[in-house]
Protein backbone atom coordinates (compact mmCIF):
# COMPACT_ATOMS: atom_id res chain seq x y z
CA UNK A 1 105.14 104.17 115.95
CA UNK A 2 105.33 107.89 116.04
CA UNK A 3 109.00 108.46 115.57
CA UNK A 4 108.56 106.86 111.96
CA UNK A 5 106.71 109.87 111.11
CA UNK A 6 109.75 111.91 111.72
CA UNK A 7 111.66 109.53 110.07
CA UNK A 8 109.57 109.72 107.27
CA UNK A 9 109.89 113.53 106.72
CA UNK A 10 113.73 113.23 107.05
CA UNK A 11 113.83 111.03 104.27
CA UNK A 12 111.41 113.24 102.31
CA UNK A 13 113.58 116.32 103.19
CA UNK A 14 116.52 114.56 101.84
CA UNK A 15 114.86 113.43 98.91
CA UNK A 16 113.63 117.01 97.65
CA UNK A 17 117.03 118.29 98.08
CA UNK A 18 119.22 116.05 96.41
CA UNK A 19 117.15 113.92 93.77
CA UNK A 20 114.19 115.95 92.95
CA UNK A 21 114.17 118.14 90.02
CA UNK A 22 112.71 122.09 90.52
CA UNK A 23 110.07 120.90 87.80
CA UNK A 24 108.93 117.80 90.28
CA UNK A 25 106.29 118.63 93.22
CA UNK A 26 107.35 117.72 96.68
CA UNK A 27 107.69 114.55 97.66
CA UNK A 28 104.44 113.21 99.66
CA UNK A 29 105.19 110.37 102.29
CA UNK A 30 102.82 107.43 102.84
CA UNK A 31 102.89 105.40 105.84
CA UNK A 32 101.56 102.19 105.90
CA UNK A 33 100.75 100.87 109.32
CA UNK A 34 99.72 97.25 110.42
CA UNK A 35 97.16 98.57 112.87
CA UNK A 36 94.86 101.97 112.58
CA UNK A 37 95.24 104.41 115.93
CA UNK A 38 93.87 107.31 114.51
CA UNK A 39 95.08 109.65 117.84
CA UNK A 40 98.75 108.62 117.61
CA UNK A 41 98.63 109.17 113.49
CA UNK A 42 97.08 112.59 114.54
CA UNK A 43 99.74 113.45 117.32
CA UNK A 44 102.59 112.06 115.21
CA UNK A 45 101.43 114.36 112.31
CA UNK A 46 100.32 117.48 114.46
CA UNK A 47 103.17 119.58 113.73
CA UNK A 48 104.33 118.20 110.25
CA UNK A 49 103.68 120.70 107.58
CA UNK A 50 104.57 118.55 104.16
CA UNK A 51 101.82 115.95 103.25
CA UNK A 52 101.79 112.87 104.79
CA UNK A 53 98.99 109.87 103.96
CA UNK A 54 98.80 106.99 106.17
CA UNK A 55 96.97 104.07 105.49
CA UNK A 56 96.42 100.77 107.01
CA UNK A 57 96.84 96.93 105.88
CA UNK A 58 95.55 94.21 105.88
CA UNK A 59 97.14 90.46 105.08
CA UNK A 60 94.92 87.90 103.27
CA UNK A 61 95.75 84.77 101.52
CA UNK A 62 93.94 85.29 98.22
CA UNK A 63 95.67 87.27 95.76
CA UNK A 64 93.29 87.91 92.55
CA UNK A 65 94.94 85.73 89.50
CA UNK A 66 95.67 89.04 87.49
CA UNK A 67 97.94 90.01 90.06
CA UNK A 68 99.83 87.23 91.02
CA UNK A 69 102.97 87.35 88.49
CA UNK A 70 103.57 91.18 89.14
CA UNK A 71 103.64 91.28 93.32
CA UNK A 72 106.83 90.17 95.26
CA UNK A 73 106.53 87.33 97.11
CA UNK A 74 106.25 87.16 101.01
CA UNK A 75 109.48 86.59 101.24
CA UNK A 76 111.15 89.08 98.65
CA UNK A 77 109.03 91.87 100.87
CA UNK A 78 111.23 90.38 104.37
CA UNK A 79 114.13 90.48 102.34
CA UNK A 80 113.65 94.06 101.84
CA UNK A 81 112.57 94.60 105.33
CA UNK A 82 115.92 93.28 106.73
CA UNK A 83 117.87 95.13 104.33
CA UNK A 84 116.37 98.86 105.13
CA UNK A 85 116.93 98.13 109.02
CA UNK A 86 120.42 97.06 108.89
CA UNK A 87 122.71 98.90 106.66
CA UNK A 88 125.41 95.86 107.66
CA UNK A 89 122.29 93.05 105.98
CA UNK A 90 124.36 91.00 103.63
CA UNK A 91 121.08 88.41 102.63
């Protein structure tokens, strides 16, 4: 959605101000999007002047056996989902 793009650069803003160190480059934002709609990424972005990357996913069931003990699982990533949209998420 386009608003997260503003979203994204208030949260960068905030981050370069209060946690970055002067010796640290600027924070760059990365946006990952279920579905690629590469006019609303370029309309959303238009008038952003900090670096932004947005990429797309995709969900499969196979997970190569050398990665399998260091991703979360499905359900550790929801968990987190819930808990950066409601600041009242007690899970």
């Amino acid at each position: 959605m386009p608003e997260y793009a503003g979203k994204l650069n208030s949260y960068r803003s905030a981050l370069d101000d209060l946690i970055k160190y002067t010796s640290d480059n600027p924070t760059a934002g990365i946006l990952i999007c279920k579905e690629h709609n590469k006019v609303i990424a370029e309309y959303a972005l238009r008038d952003i002047k900090k670096p932004i990357g947005i990429a797309a996913y995709e969900l499969t069931q196979s997970i190569p056996e050398n990665f399998k003990g260091s991703l979360p699982t499905i359900a550790e990533i929801e968990n987190e989902l819930k808990k950066s949209q409601d600041p009242f998420y007690l899970g």
